[in-house]
Protein backbone atom coordinates (compact mmCIF):
# COMPACT_ATOMS: atom_id res chain seq x y z
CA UNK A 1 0.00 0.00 0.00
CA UNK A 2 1.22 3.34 -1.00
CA UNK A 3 2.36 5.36 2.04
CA UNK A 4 1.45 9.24 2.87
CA UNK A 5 5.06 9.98 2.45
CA UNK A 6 5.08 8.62 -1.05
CA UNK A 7 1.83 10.22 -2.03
CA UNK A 8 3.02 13.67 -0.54
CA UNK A 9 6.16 12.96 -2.79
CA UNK A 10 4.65 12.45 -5.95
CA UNK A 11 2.15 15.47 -5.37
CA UNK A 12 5.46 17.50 -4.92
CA UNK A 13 6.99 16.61 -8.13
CA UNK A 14 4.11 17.05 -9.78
CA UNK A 15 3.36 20.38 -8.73
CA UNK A 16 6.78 21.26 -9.50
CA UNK A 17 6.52 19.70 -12.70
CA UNK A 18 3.28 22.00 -13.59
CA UNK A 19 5.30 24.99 -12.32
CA UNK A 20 7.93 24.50 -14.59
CA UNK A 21 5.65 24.15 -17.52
CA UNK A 22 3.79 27.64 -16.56
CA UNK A 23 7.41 29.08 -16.66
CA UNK A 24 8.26 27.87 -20.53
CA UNK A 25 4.82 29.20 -21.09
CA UNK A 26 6.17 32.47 -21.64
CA UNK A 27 9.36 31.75 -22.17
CA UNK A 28 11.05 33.07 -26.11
CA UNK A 29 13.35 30.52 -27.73
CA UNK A 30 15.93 28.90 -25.22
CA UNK A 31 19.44 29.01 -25.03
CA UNK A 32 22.54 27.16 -24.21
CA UNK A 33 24.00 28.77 -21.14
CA UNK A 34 27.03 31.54 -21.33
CA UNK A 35 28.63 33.30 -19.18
CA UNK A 36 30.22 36.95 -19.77
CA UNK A 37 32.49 38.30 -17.29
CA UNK A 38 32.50 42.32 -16.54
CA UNK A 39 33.04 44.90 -14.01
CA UNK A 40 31.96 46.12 -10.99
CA UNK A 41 28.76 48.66 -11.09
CA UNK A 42 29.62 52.00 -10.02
CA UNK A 43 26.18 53.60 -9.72
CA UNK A 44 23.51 51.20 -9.06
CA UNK A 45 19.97 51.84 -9.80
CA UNK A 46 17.92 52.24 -7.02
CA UNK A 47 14.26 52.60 -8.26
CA UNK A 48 13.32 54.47 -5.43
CA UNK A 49 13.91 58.60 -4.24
CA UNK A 50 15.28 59.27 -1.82
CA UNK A 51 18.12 56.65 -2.63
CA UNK A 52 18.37 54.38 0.17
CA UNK A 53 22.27 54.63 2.26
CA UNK A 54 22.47 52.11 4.85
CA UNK A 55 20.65 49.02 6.49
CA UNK A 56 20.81 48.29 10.21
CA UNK A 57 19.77 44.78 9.30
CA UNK A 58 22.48 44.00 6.89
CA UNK A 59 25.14 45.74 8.90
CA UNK A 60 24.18 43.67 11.87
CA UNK A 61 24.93 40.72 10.39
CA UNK A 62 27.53 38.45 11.69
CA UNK A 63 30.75 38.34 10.61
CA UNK A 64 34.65 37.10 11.34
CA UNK A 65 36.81 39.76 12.45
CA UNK A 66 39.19 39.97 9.69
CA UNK A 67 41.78 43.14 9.23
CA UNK A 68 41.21 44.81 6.27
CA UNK A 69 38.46 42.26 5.45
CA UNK A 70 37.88 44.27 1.84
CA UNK A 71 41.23 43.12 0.61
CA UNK A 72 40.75 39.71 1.11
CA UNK A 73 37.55 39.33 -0.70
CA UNK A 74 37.48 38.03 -4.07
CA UNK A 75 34.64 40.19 -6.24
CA UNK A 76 33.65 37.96 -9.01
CA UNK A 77 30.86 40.39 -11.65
CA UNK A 78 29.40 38.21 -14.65
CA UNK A 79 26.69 37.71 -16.50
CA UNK A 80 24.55 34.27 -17.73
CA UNK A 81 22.06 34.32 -20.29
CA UNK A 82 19.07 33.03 -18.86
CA UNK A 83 16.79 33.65 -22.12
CA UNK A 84 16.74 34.95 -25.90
CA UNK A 85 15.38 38.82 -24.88
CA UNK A 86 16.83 41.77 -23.60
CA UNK A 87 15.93 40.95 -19.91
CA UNK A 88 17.74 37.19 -20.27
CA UNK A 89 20.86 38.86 -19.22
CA UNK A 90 21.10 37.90 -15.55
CA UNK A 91 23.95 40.05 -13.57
CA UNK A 92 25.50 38.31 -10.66
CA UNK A 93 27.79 39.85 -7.97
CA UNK A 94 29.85 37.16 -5.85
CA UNK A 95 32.07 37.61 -2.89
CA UNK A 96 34.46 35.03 -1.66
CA UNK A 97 37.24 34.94 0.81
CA UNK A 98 40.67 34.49 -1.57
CA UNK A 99 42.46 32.09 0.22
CA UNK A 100 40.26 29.24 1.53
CA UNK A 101 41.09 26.39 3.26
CA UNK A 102 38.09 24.34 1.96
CA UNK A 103 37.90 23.01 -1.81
CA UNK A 104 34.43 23.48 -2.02
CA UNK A 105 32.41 26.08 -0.10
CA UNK A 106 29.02 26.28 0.90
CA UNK A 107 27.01 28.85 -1.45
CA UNK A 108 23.84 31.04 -0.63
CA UNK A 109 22.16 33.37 -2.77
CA UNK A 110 20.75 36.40 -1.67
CA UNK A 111 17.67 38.14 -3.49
CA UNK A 112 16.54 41.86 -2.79
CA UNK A 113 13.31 43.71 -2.59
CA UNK A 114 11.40 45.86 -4.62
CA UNK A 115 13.16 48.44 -6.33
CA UNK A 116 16.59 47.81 -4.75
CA UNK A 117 19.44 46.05 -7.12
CA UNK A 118 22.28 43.31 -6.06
CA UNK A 119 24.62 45.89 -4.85
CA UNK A 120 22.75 46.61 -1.87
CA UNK A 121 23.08 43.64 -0.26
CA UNK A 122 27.07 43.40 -0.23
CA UNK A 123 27.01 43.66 3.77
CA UNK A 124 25.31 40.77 4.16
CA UNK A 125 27.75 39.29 0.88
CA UNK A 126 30.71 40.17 3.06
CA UNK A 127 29.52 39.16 6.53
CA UNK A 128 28.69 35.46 4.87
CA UNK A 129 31.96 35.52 2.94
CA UNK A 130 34.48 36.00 5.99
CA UNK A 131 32.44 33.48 7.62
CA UNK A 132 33.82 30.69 4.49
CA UNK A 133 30.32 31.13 2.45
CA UNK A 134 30.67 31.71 -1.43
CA UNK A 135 27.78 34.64 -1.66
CA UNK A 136 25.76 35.27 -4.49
CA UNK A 137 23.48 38.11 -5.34
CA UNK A 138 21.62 39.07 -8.26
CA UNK A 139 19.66 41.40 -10.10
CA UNK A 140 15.70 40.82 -10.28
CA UNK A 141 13.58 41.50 -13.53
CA UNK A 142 13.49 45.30 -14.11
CA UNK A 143 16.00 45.55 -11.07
CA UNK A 144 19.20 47.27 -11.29
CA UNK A 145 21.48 46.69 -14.30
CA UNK A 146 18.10 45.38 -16.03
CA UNK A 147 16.32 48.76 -15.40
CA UNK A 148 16.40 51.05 -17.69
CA UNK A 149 15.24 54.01 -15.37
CA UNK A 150 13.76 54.42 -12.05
CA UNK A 151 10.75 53.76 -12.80
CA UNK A 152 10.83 50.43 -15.15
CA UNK A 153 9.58 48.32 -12.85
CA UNK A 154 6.45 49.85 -12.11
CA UNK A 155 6.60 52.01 -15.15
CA UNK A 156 3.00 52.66 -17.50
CA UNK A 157 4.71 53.46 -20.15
CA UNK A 158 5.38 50.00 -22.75
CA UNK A 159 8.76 49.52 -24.01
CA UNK A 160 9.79 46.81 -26.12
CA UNK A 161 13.36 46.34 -23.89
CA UNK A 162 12.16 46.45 -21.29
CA UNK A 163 8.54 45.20 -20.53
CA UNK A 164 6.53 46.31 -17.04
CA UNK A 165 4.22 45.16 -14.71
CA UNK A 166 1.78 47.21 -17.19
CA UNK A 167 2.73 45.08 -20.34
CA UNK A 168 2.54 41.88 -18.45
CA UNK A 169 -1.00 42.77 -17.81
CA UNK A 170 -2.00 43.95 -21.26
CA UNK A 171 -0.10 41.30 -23.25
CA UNK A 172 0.57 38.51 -21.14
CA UNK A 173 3.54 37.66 -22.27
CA UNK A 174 5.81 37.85 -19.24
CA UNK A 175 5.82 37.33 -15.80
CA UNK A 176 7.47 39.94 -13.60
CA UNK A 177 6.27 40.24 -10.69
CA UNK A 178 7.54 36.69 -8.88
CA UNK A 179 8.33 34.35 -12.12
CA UNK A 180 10.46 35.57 -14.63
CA UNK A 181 13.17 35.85 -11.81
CA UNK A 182 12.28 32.76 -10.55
CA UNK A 183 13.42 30.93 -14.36
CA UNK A 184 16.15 33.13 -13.68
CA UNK A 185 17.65 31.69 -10.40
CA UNK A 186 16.70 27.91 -11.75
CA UNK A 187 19.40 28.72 -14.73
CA UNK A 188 21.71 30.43 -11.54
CA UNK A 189 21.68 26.81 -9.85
CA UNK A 190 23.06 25.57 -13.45
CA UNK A 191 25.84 27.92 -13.53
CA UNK A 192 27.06 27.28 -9.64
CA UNK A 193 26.24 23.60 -10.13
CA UNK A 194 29.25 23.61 -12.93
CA UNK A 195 31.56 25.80 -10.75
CA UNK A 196 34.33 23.61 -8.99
CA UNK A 197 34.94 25.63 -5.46
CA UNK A 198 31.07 25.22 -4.60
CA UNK A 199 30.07 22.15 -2.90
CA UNK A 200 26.54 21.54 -4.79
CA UNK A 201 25.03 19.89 -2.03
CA UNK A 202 25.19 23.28 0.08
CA UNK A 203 23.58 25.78 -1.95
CA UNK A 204 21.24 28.03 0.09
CA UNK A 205 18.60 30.81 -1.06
CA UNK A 206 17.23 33.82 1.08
CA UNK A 207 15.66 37.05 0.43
CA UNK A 208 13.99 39.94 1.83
CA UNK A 209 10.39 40.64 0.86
CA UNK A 210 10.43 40.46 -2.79
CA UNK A 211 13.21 38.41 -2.95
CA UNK A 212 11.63 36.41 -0.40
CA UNK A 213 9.21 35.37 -2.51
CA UNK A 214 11.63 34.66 -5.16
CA UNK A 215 13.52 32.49 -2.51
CA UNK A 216 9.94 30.87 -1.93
CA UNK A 217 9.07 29.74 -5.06
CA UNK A 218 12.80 28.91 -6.50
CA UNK A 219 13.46 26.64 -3.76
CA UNK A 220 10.17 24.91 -3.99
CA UNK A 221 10.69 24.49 -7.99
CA UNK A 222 14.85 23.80 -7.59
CA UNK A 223 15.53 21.25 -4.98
CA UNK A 224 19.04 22.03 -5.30
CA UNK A 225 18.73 24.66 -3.27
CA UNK A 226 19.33 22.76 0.05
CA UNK A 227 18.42 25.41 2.86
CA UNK A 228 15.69 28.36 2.58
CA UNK A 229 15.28 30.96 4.58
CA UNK A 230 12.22 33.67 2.77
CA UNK A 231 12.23 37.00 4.83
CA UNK A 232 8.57 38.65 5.28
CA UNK A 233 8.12 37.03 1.92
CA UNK A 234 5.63 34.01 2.29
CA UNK A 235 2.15 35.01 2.26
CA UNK A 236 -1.65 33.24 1.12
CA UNK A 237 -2.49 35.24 -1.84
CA UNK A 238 -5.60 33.33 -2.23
CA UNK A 239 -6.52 33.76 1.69
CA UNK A 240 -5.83 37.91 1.13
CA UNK A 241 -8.23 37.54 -1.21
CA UNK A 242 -10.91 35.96 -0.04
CA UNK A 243 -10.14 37.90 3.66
CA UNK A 244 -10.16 40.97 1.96
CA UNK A 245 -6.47 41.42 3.22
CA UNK A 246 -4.93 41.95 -0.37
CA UNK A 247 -4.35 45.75 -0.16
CA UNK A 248 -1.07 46.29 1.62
CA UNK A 249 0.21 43.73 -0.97
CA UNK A 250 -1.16 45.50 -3.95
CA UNK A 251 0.10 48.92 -2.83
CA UNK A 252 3.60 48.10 -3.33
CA UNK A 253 2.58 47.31 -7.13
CA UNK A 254 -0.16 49.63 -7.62
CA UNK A 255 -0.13 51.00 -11.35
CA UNK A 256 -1.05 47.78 -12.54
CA UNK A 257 -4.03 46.98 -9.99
CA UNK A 258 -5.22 50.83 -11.56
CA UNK A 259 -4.44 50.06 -14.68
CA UNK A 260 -6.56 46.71 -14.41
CA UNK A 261 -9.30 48.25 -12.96
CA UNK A 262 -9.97 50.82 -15.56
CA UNK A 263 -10.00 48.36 -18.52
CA UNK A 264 -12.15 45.85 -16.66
CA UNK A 265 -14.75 48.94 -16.19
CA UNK A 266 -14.07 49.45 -12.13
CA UNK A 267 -14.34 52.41 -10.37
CA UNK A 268 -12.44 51.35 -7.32
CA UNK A 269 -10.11 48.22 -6.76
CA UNK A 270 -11.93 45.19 -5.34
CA UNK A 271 -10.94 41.59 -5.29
CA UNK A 272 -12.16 40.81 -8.98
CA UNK A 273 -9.57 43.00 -10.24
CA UNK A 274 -6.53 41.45 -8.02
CA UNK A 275 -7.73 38.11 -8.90
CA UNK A 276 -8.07 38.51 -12.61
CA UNK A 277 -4.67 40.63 -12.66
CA UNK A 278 -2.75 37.82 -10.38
CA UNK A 279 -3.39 35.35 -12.67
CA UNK A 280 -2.10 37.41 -15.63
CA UNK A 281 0.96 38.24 -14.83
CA UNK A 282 1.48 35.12 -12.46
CA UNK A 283 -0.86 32.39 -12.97
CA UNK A 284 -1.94 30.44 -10.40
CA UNK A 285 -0.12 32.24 -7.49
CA UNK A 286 -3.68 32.61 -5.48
CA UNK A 287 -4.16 28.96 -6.78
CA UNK A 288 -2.43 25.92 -6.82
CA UNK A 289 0.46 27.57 -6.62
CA UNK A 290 0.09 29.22 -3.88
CA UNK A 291 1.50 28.88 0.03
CA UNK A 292 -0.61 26.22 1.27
CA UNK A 293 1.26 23.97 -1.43
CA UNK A 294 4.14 24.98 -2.45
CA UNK A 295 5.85 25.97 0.91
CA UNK A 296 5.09 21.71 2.12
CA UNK A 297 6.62 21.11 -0.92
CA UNK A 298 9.78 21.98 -0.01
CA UNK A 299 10.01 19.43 2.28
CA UNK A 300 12.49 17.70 4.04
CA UNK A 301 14.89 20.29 2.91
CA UNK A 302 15.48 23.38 5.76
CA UNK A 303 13.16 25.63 5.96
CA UNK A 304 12.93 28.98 8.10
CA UNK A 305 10.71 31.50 7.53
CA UNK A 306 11.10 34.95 9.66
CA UNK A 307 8.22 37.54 9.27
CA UNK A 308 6.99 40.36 11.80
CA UNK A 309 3.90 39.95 13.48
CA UNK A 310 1.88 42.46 12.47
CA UNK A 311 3.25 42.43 8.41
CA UNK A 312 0.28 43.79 6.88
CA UNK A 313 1.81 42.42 3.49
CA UNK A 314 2.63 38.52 4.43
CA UNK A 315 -0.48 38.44 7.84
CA UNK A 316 0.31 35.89 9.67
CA UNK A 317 -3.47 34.37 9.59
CA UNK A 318 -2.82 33.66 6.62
CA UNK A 319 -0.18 31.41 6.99
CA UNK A 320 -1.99 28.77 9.26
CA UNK A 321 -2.66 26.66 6.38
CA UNK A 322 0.68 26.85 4.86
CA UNK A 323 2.54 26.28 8.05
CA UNK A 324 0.02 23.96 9.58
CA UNK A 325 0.40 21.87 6.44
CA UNK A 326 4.15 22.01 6.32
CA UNK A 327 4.50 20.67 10.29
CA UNK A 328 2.84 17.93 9.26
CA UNK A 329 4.84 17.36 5.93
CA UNK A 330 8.23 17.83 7.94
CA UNK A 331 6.57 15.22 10.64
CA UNK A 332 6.06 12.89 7.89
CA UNK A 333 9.46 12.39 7.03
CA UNK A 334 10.76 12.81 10.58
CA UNK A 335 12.39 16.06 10.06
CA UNK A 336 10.51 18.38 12.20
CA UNK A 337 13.21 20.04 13.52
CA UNK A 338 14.00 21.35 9.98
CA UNK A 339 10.96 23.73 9.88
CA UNK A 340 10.25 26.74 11.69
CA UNK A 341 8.59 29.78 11.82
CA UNK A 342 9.64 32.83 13.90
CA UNK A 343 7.36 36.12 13.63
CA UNK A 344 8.95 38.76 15.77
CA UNK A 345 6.26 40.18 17.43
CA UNK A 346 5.32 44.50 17.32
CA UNK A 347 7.38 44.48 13.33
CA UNK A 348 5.13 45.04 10.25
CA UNK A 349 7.27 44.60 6.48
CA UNK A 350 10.76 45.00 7.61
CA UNK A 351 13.68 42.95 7.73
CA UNK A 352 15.43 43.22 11.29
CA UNK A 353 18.68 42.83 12.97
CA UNK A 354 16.92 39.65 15.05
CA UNK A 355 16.03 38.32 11.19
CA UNK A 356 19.19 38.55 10.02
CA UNK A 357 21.14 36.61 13.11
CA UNK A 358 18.20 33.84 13.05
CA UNK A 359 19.17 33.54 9.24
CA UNK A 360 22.67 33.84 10.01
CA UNK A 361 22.36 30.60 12.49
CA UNK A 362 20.46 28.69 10.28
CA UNK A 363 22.62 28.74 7.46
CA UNK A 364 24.98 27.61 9.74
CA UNK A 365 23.51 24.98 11.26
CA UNK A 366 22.25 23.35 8.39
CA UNK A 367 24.93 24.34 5.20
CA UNK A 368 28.14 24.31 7.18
């Protein structure tokens, strides 16, 4: 007789297996991977005014005490076609320590939120470098060196290089808002699965908000990515919905909600229009994509996920079912102990110092 563990197996794979197949959906023509090698960015784009300077978070993040740590870091700046169109060109910042004592390192890849670009996260590159981690940031669709102004991600305006939330919505053909970056990071694991000083059993994935999600879904789709840790990222987009808790969510990617509404004939934004834009430009994220399957699905690999109580964008009600579901997939396979949940309490959306050490201690407890 088939066991539970077998059948929650099988559903895994084969929700992955449909996931993958939405992604090619949109995909243009495929091709071989390549990687181009270039230089450090001097001005990043920050799609957001004021430009942000500094991150408590990040800075608090541990690290060895190493003189002139900066000098013994090994910047690596490349990029690997992910796609055949302009925004297949995936930049990648990596720091290492240049003299190792290890062959092969343990990797993590770190993902940013909205409107922010790779470069922003080198404290928390550094910190996890001196500590003997090969870090790994990136740029997200319409992020950074893919931007081609501040507003691109969010922009109305449709440009044929550079496609927005907008476009997505009118034409269908791409999937920015979680997806597109998510092909992205499955053709990352590729590259650093063909690099010789990572060890490709230890390849972690985290992210803050935005890239939270992106850390979400690629580790549910890529089970090479051994350890997760999503920062107030995971959310039930189909519980916001039917709660009438969507609205914190779709203010941080308003133009296209508007945009929606006005072609649909709405007045005002109401559930019809985040439901019918959702699964445009990422379909079935408030279906069978969403929490309540995909976050069990990443089971038995390590899982943390670190929120704030009160996050009116990831509300912890509406994580029972995800988390209640992934206890009992962890139980299953008698790996409890590799799932948690930590919501710090009195934080809305905001990644904190206390996130960033639980993170920290993770990763090393499970990718060391």
């Amino acid at each position: 007789m088939e066991s539970q563990t077998s059948r929650n197996e099988a559903a895994a794979e084969k929700l992955r297996s449909d996931f993958l197949h939405a992604l090619r959906s949109r995909r243009s023509d495929q091709v071989p991977l390549s990687v181009e090698y270039g230089k450090p960015v001097t001005d990043p784009m920050f799609q957001e005014s004021p430009r942000p300077l500094f991150s408590e978070a990040m800075e608090s993040c541990p690290r060895e005490n190493i003189e002139n740590l900066k000098d013994q870091l090994k910047e690596e700046n490349l990029y690997i076609t992910t796609e055949a169109n302009e925004q297949g060109r995936l930049p990648v910042l990596i720091l290492s320590m240049k003299e190792s004592k290890q062959q092969k390192r343990p990797a993590i890849v770190f993902l940013h939120s909205t409107h922010k670009c790779k470069e922003w996260l080198r404290p928390l590159l550094e910190a996890y470098a001196s500590r003997g981690y090969i870090a790994i940031a990136i740029d997200s669709r319409y992020h950074g060196e893919r931007a081609a102004h501040i507003t691109t991600y969010r922009d109305v305006r449709i440009s044929f290089h550079f496609p927005s939330l907008i476009q997505s919505w009118k034409i269908g053909d791409t999937m920015p808002f979680i997806f597109d970056t998510v092909w992205d990071l499955i053709k990352l694991t590729d590259y650093l699965t063909e690099r010789e000083d990572i060890d490709h059993s230890k390849i972690g994935i985290t992210g803050e908000s935005l890239g939270g999600m992106h850390a979400w879904f690629a580790a549910f789709v890529d089970t090479r990515y051994a350890v997760v840790v999503p920062i107030i990222g995971v959310q039930g987009f189909r519980w916001a919905i039917d709660n009438d808790k969507w609205h914190a969510r779709v203010d941080s990617i308003k133009p296209v909600f508007t945009e929606a509404a006005v072609e649909i004939g709405k007045n005002n934004l109401d559930k019809e229009v985040v439901e019918k834009v959702w699964d445009r430009i990422a379909p079935g994220l408030a279906s069978k994509f969403d929490s309540p399957d995909t976050i069990p699905a990443i089971a038995p690999r390590p899982l943390l996920i670190l929120n704030g109580a009160e996050d009116p964008r990831c509300p912890l009600e509406g994580l029972n079912t995800p988390i209640s579901k992934a206890q009992e997939a962890y139980k299953a396979v008698n790996c409890s102990e590799k799932f948690e949940l930590i919501a710090q309490p009195g934080i809305g959306h905001q990644m904190t110092p206390l996130m960033v050490k639980e993170a920290s201690q993770w990763f090393d407890r499970f990718l060391k």
